[in-house]
N, C-alpha and C. Protein backbone atom coordinates (compact mmCIF):
# COMPACT_ATOMS: atom_id res chain seq x y z
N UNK A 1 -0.51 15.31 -8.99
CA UNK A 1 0.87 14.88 -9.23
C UNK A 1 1.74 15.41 -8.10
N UNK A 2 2.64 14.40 -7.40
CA UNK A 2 3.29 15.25 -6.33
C UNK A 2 4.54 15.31 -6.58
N UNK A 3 4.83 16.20 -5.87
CA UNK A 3 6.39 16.92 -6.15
C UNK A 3 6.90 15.74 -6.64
N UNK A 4 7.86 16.21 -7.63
CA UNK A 4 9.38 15.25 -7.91
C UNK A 4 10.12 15.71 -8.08
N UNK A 5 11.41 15.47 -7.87
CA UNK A 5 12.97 16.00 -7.70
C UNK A 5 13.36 15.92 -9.12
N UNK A 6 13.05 15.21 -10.36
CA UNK A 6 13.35 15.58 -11.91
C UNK A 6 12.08 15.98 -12.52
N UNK A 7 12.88 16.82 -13.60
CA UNK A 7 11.54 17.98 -14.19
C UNK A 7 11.19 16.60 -15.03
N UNK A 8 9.66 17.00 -15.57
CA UNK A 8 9.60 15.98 -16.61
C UNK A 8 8.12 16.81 -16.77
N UNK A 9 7.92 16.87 -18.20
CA UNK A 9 6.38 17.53 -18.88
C UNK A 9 5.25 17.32 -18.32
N UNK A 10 4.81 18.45 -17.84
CA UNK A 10 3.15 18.51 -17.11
C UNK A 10 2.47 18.24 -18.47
N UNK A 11 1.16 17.78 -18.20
CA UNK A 11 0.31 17.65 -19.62
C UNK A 11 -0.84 18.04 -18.76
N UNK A 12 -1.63 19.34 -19.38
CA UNK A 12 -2.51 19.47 -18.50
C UNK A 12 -3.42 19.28 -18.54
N UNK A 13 -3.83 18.81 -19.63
CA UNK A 13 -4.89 17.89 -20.29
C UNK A 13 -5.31 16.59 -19.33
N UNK A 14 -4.23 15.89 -19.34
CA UNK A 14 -3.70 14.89 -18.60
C UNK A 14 -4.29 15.21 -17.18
N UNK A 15 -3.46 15.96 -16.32
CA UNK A 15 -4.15 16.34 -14.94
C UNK A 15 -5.52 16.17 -14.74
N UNK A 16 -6.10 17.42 -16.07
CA UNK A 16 -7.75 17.82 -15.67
C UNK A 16 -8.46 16.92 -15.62
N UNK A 17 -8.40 15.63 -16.49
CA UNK A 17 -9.12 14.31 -16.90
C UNK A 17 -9.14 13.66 -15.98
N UNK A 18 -8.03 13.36 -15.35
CA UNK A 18 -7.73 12.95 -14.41
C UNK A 18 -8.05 13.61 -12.69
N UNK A 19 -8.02 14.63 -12.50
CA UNK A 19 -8.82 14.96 -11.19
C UNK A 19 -10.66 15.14 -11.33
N UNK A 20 -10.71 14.98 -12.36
CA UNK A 20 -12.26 15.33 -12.52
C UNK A 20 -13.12 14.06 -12.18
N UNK A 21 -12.02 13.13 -12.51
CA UNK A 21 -12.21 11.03 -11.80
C UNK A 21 -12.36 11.12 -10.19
N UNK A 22 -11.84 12.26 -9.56
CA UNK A 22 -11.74 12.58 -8.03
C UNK A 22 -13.06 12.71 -7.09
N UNK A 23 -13.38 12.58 -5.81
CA UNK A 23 -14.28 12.92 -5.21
C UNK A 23 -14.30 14.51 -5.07
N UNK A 24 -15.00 14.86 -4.93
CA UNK A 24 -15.26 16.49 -4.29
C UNK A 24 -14.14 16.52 -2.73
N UNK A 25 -14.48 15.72 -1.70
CA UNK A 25 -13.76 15.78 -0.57
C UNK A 25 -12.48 15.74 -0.81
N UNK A 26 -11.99 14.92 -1.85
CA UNK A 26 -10.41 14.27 -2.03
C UNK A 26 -10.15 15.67 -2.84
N UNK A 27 -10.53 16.33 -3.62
CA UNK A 27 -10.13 17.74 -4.19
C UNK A 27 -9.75 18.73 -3.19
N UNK A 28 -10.94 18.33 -1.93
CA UNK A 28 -10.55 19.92 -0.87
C UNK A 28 -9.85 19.70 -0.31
N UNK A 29 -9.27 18.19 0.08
CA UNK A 29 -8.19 17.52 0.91
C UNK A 29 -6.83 18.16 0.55
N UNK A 30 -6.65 17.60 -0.99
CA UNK A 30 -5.45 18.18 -1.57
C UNK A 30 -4.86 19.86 -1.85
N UNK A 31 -6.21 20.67 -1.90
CA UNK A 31 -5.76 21.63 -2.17
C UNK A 31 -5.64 22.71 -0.61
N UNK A 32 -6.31 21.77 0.39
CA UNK A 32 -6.02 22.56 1.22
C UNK A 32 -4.77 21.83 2.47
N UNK A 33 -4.87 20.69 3.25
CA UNK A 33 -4.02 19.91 3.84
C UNK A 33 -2.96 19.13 3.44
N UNK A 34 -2.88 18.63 1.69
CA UNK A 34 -2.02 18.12 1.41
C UNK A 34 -1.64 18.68 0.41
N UNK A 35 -1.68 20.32 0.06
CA UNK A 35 -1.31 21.39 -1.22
C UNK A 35 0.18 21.26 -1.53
N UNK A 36 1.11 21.48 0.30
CA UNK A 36 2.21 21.57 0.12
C UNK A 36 2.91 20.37 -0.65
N UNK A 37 2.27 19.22 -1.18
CA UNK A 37 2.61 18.47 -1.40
C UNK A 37 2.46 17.67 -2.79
N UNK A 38 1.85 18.84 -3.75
CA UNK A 38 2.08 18.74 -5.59
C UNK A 38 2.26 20.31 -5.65
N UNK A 39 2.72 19.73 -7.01
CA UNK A 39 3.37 20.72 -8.17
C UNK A 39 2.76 22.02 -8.30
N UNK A 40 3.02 23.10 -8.31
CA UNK A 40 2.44 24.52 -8.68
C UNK A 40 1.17 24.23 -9.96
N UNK A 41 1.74 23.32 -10.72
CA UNK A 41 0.56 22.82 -11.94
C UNK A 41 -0.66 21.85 -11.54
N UNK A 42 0.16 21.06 -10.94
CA UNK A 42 -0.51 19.82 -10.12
C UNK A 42 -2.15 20.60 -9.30
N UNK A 43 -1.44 21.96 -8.51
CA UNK A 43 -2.62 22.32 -7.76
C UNK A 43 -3.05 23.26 -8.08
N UNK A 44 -3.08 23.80 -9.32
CA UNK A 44 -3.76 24.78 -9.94
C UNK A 44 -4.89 23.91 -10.93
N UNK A 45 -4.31 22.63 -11.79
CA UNK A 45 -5.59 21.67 -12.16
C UNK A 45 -6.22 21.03 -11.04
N UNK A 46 -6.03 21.42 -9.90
CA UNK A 46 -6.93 20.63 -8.66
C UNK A 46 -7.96 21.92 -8.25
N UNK A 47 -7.42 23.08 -8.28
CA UNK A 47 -7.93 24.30 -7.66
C UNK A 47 -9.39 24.54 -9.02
N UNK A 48 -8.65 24.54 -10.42
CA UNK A 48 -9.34 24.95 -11.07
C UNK A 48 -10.84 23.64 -11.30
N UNK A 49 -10.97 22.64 -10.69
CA UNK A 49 -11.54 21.41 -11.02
C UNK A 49 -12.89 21.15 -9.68
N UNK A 50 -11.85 22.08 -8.92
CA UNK A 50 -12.73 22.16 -7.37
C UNK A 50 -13.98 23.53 -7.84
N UNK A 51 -13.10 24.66 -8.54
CA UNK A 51 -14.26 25.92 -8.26
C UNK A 51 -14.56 25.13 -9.60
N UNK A 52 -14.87 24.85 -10.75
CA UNK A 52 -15.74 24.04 -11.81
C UNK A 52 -17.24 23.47 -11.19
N UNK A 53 -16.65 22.95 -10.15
CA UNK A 53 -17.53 22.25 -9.47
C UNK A 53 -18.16 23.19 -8.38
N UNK A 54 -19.84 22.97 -7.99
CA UNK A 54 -20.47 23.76 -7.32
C UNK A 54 -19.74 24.49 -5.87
N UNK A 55 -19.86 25.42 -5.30
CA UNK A 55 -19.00 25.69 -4.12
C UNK A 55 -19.76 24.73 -3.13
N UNK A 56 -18.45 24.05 -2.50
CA UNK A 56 -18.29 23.24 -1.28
C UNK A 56 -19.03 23.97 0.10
N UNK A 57 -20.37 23.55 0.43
CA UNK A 57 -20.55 24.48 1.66
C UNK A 57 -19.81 24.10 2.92
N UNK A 58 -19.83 25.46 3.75
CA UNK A 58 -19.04 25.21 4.69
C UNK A 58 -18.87 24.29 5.70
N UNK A 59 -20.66 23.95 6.00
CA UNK A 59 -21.23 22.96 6.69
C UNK A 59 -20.00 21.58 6.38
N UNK A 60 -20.52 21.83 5.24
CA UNK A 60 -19.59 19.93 4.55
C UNK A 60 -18.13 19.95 4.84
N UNK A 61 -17.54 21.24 4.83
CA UNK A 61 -16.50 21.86 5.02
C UNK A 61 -15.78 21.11 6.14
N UNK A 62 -16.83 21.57 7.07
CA UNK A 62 -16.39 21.30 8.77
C UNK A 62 -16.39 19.63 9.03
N UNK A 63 -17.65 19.20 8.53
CA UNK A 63 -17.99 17.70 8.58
C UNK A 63 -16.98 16.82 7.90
N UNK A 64 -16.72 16.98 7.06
CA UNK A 64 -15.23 16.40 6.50
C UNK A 64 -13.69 17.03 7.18
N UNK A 65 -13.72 17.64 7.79
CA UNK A 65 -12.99 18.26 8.65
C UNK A 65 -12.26 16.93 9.91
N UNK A 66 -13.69 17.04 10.57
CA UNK A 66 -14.31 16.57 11.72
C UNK A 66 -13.64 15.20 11.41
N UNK A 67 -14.39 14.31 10.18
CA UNK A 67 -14.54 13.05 9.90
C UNK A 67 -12.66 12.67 10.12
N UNK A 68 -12.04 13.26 8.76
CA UNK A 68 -10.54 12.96 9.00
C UNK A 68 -9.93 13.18 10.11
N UNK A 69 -10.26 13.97 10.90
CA UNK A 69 -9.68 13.97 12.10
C UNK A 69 -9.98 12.80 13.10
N UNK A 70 -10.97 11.69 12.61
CA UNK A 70 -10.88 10.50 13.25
C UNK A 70 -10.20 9.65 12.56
N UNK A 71 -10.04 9.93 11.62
CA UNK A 71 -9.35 9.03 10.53
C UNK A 71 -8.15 8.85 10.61
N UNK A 72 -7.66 10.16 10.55
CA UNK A 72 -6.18 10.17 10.30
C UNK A 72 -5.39 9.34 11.42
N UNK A 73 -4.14 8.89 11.14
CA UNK A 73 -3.17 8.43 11.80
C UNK A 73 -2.53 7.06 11.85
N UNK A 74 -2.40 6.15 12.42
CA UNK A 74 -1.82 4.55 12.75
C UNK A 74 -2.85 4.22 13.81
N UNK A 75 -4.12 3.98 13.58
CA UNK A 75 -5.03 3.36 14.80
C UNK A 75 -6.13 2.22 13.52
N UNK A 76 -6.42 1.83 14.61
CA UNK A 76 -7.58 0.84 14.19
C UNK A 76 -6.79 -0.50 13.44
N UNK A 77 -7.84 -0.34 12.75
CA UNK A 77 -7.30 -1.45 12.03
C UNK A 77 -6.17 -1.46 10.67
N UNK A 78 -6.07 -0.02 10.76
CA UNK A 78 -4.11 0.06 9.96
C UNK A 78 -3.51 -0.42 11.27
N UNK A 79 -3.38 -0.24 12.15
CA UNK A 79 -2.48 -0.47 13.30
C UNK A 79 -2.50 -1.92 13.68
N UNK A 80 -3.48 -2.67 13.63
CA UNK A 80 -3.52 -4.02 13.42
C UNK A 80 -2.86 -4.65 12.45
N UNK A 81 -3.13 -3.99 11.22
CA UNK A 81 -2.07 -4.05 10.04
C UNK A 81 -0.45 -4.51 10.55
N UNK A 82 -0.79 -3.02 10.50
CA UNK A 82 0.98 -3.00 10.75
C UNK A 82 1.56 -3.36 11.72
N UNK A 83 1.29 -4.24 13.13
CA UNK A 83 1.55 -5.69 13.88
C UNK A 83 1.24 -6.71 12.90
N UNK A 84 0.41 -6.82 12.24
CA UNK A 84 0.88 -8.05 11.41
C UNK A 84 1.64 -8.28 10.28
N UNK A 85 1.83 -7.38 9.76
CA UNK A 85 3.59 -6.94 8.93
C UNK A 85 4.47 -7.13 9.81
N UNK A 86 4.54 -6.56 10.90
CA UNK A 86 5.71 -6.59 11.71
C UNK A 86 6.19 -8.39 12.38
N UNK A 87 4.68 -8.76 12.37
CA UNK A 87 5.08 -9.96 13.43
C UNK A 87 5.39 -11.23 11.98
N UNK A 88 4.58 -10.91 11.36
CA UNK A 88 4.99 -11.83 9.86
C UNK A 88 6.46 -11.66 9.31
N UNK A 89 6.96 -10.43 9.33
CA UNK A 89 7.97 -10.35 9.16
C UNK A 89 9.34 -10.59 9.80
N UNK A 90 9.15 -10.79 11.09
CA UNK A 90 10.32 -11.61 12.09
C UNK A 90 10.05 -12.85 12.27
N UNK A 91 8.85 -13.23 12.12
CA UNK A 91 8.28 -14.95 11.29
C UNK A 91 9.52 -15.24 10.71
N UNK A 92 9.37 -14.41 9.58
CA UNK A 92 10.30 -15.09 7.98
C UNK A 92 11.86 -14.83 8.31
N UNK A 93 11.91 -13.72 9.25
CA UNK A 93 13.35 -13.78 9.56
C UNK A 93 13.68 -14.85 9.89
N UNK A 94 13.27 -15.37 10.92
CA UNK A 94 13.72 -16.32 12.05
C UNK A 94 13.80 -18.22 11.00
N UNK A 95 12.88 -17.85 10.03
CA UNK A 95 12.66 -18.79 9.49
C UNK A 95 13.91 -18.82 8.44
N UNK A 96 14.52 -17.59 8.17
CA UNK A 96 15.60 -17.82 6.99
C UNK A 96 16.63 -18.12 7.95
N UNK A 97 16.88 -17.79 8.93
CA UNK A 97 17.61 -18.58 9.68
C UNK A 97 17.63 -19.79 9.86
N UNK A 98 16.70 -20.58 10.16
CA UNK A 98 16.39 -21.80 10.41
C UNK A 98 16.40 -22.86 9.09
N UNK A 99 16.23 -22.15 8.10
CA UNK A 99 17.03 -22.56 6.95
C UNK A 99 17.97 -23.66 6.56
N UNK A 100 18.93 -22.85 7.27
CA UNK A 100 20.26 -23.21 7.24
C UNK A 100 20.45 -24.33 7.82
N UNK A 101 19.56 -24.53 8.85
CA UNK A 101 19.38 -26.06 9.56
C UNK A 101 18.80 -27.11 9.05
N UNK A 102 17.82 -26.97 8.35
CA UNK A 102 17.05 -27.87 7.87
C UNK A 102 17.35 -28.08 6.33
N UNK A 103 18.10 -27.24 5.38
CA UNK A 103 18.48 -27.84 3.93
C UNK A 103 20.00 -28.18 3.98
N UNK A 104 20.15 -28.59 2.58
CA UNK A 104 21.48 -28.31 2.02
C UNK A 104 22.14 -27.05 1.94
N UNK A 105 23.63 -27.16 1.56
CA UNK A 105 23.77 -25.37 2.03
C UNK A 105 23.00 -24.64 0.34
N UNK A 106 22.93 -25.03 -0.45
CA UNK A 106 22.30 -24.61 -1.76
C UNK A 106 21.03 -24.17 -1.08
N UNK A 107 20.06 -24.99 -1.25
CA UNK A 107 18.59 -24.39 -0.76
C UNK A 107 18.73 -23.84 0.32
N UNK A 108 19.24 -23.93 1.32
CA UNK A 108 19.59 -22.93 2.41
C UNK A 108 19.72 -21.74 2.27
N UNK A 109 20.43 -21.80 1.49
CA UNK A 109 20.85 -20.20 0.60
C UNK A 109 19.51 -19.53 -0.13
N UNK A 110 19.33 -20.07 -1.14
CA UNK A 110 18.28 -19.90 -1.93
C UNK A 110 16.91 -19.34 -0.93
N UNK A 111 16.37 -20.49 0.32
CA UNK A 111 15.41 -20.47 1.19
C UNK A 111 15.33 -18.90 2.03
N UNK A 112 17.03 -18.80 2.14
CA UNK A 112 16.96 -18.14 3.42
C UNK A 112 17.10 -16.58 2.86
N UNK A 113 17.33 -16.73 1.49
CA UNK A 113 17.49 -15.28 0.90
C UNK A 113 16.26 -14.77 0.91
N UNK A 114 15.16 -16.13 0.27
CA UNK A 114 13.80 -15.25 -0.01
C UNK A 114 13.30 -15.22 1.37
N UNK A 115 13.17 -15.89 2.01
CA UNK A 115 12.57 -15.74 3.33
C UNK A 115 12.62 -14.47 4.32
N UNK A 116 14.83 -14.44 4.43
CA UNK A 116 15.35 -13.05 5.06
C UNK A 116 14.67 -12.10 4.31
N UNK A 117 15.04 -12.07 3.01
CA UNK A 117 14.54 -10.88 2.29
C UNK A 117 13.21 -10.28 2.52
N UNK A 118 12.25 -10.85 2.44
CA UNK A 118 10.95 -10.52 2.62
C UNK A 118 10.53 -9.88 4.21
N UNK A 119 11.61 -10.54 4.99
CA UNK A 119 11.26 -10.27 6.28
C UNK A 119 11.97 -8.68 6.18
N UNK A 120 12.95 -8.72 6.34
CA UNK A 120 13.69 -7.12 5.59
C UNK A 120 12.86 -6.32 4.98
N UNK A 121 12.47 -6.57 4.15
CA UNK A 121 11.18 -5.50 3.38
C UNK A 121 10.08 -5.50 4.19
N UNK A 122 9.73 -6.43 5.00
CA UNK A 122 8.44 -6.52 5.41
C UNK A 122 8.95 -4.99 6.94
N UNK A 123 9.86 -5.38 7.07
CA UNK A 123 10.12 -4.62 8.42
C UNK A 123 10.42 -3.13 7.88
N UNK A 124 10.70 -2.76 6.76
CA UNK A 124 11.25 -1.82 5.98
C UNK A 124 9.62 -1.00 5.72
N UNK A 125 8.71 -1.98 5.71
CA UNK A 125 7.07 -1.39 4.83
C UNK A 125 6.37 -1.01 6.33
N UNK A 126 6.90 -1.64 7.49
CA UNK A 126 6.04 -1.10 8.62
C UNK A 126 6.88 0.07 8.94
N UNK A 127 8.26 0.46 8.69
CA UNK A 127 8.75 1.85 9.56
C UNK A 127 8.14 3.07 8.35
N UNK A 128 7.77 2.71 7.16
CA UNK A 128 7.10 3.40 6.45
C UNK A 128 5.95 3.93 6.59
N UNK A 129 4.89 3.16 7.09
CA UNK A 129 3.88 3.13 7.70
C UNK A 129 3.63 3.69 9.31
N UNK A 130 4.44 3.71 9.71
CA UNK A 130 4.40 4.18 11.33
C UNK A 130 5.33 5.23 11.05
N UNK A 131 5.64 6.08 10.31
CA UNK A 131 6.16 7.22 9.93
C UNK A 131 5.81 8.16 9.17
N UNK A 132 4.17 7.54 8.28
CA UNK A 132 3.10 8.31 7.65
C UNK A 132 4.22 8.81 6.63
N UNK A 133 4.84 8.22 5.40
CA UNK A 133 5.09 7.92 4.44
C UNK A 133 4.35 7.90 3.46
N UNK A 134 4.11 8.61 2.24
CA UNK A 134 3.07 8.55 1.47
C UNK A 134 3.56 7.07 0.33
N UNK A 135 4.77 6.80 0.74
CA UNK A 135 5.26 5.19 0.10
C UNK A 135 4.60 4.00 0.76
N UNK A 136 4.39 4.74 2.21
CA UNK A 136 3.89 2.98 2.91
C UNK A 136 2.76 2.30 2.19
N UNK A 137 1.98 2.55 1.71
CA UNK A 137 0.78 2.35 1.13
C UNK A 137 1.39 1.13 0.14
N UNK A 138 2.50 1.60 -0.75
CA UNK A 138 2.47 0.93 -2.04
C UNK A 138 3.28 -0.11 -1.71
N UNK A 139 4.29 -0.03 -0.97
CA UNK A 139 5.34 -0.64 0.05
C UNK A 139 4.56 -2.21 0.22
N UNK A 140 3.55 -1.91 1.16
CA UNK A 140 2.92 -2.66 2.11
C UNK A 140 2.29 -3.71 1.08
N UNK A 141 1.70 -3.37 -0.05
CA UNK A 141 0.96 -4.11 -0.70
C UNK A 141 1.58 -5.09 -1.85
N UNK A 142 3.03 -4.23 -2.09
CA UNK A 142 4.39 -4.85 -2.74
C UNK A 142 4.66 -5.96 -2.16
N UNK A 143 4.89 -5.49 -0.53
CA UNK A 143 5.15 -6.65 -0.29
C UNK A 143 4.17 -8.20 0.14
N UNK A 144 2.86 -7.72 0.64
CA UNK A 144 1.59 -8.63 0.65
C UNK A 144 1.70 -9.61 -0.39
N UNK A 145 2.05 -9.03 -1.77
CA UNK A 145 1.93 -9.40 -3.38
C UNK A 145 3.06 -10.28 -3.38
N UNK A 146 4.24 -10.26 -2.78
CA UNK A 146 5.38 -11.07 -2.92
C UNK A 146 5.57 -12.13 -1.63
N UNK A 147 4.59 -11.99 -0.81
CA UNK A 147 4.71 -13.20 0.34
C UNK A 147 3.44 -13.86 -0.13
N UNK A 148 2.46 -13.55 -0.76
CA UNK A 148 1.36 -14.48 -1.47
C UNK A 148 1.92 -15.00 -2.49
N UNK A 149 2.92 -14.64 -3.46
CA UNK A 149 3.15 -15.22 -4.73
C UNK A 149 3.73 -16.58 -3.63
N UNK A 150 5.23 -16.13 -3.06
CA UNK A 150 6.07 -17.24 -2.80
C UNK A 150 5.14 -18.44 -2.12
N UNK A 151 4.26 -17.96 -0.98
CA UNK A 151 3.08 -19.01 -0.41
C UNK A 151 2.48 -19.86 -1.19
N UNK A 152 2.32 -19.46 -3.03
CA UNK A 152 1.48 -20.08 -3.64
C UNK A 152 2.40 -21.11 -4.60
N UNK A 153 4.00 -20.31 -4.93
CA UNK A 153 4.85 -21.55 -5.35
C UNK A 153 5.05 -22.50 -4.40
N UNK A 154 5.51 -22.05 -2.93
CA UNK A 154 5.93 -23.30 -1.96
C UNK A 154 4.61 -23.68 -1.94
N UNK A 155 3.08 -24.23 -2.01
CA UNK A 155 2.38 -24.84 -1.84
C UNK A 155 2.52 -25.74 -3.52
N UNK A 156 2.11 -25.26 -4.03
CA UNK A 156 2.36 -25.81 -5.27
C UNK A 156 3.62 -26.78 -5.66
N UNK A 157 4.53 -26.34 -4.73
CA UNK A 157 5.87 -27.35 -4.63
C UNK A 157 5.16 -28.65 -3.56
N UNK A 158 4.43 -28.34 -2.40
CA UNK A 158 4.19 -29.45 -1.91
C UNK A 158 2.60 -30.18 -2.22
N UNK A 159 1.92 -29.10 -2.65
CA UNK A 159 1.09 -30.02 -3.61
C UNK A 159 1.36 -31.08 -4.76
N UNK A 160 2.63 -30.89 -5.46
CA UNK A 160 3.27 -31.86 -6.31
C UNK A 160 3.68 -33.08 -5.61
N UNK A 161 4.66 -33.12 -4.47
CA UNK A 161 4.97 -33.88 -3.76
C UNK A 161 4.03 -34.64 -2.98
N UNK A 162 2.66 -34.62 -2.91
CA UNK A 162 1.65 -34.90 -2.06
C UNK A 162 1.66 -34.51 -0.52
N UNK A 163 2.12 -33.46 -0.04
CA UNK A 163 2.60 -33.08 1.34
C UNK A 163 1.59 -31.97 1.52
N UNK A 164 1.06 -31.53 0.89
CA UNK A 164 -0.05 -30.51 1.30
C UNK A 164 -1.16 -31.09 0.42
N UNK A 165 -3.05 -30.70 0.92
CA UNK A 165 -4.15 -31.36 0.23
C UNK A 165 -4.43 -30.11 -0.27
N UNK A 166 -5.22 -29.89 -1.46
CA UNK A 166 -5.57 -28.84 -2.41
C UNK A 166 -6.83 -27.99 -1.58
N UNK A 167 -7.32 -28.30 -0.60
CA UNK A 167 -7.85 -27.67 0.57
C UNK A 167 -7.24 -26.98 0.86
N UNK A 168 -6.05 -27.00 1.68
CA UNK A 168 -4.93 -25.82 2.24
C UNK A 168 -4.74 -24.68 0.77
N UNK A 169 -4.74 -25.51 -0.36
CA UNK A 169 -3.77 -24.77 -1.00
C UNK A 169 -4.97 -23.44 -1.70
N UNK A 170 -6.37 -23.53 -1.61
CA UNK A 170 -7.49 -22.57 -1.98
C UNK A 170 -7.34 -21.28 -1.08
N UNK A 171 -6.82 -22.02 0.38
CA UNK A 171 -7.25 -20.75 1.69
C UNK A 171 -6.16 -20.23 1.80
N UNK A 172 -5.04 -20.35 0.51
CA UNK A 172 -3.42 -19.72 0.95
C UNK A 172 -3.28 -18.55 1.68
N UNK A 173 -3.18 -18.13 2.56
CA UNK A 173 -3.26 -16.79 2.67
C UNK A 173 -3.68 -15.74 2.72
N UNK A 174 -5.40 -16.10 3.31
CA UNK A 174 -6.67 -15.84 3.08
C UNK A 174 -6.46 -13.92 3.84
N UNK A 175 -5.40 -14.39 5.04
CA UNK A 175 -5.38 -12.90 5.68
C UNK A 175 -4.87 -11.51 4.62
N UNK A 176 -3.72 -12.15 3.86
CA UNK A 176 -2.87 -11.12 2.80
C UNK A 176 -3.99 -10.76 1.70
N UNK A 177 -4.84 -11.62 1.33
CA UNK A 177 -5.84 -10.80 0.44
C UNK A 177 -6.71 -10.22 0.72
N UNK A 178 -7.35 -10.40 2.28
CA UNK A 178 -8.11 -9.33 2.80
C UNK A 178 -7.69 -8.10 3.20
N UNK A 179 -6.06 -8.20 3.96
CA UNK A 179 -5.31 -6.75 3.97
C UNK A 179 -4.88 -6.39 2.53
N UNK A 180 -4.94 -6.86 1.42
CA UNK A 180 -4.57 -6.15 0.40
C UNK A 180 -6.16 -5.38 -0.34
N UNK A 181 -7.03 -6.10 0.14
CA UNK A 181 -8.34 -5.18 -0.14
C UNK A 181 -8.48 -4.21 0.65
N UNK A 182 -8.41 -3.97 1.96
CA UNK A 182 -8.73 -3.04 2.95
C UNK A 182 -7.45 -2.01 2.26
N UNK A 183 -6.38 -2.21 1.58
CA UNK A 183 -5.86 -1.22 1.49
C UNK A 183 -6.31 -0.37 -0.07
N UNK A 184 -6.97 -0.89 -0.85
CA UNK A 184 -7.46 -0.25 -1.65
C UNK A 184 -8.57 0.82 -1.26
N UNK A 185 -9.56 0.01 -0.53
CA UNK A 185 -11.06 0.63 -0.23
C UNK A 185 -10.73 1.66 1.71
N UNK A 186 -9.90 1.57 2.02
CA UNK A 186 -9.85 1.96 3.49
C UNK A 186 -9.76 3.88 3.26
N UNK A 187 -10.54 4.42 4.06
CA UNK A 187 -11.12 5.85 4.22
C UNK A 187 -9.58 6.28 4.66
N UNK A 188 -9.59 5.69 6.17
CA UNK A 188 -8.32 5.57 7.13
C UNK A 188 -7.03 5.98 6.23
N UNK A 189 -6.40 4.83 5.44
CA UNK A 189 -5.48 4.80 4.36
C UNK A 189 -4.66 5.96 3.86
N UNK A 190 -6.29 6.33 3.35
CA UNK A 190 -6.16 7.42 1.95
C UNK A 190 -6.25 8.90 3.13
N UNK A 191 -6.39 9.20 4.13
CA UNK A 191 -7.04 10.35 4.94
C UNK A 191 -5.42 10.53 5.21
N UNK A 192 -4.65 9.02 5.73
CA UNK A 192 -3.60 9.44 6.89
C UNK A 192 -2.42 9.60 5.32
N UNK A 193 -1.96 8.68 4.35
CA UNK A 193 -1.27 8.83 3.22
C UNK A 193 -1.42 9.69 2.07
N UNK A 194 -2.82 10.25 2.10
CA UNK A 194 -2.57 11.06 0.64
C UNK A 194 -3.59 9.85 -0.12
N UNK A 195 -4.70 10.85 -1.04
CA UNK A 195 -5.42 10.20 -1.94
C UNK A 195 -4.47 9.53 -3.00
N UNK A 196 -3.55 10.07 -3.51
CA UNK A 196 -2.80 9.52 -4.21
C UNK A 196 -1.82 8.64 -3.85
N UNK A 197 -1.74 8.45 -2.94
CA UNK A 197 -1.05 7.46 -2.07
C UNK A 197 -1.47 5.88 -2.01
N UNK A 198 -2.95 5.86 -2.10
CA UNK A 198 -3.33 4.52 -2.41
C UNK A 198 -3.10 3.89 -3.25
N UNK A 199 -2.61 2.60 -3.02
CA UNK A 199 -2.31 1.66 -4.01
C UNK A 199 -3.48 1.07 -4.66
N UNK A 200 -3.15 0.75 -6.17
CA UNK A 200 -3.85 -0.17 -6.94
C UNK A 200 -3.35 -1.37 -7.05
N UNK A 201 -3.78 -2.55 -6.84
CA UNK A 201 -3.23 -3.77 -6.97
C UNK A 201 -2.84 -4.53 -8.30
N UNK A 202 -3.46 -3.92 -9.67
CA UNK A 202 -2.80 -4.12 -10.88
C UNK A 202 -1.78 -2.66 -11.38
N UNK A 203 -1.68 -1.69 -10.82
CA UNK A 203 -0.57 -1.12 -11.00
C UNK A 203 0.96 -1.62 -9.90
N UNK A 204 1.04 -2.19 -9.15
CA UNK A 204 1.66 -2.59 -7.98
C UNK A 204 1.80 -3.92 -8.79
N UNK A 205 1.16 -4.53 -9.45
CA UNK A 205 1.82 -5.96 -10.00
C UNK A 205 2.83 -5.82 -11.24
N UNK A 206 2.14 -4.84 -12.08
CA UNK A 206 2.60 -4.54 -13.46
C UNK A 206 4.12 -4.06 -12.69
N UNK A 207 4.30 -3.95 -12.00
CA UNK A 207 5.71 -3.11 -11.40
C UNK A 207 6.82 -4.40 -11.53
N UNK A 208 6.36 -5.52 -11.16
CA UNK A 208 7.11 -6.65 -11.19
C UNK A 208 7.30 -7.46 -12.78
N UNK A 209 6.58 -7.01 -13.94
CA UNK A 209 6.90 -7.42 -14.96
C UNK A 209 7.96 -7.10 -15.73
């Protein structure tokens, strides 16, 4: 559990059940590189869950050491990522602009809100991310989740109209669901944000109900 600025009831029940679901590595992670960063309770059910468990040799110690230290940071293919947040997202800018040219001023409006908007957030989820934010994670996938929904109404709007073939409309967006998997399963991710930092893609939806 990481710090929060309002008190609200530890359950420690709750915790233990819950870190014991943890890897061994993701336990030594937290209690040693990312400690400063839960609750006095938080890392005493992490501390007490780690010695439960056999002692960590040192060997493994170092080797997981080693490993995150290639891991960590904005490279690879997060960094690919986050150029394509960035460049998708001045896409949609430019496009809520262009808006305004091509509708009525009603849908113009309407077009250029969701369009701007998304581009705004989208640009909002990469300075998160290139600032090692333990939000970028959930950010990024928030917003993946809300440029796939709208992709799948505007197709569905021109699938009605006969302007798009139900071919296009299977491969919607084939890139946003592969970056929304890589952000569940990615080593990278979870090394540079915090194990708890990773997003789940049905907790990240339930957010919008």
């Amino acid at each position: 559990m990481r710090r929060n600025t309002m008190a609200e009831p530890i359950d420690q029940e709750e915790l233990a059940s819950r870190y014991r679901r943890w890897e061994t590595a993701d336990l030594v992670r937290a209690t040693t590189a990312e400690a400063s960063t839960y609750t006095p309770e938080a890392l005493a059910a992490l501390t007490h869950e780690l010695e439960r468990r056999r002692p960590v040799p040192e060997p493994l110690q170092d080797t997981l050491g080693s490993l995150e230290g290639r891991l960590r940071g904005v490279k690879g293919l997060l960094a690919l990522m986050v150029f394509a947040i960035g460049l998708e997202s001045v896409y949609l800018l430019l496009e809520g602009i262009r808006d305004f040219q091509r509708y009525s001023l009603v849908n113009a409006i309407i077009a250029g809100l969701i369009n701007g908007g998304l581009g705004l957030f989208g640009l909002f989820s990469c300075r998160l991310l290139l600032r090692i934010d333990p939000r970028a994670p959930r950010a990024a996938t928030a917003w993946f989740i809300l440029v796939m929904a709208v992709g799948v109404v505007s197709l569905a709007v021109l699938l009605l109209t006969g302007k798009a073939s139900p071919v296009r409309a299977l491969v919607v967006r084939l890139d946003l669901l592969l970056w929304l998997l890589y952000l569940q399963v990615s080593q990278r991710v979870k090394i540079t944000y915090g194990s708890s930092a990773q997003p789940q893609i049905a907790e990240i939806a339930a957010g919008f109900e």
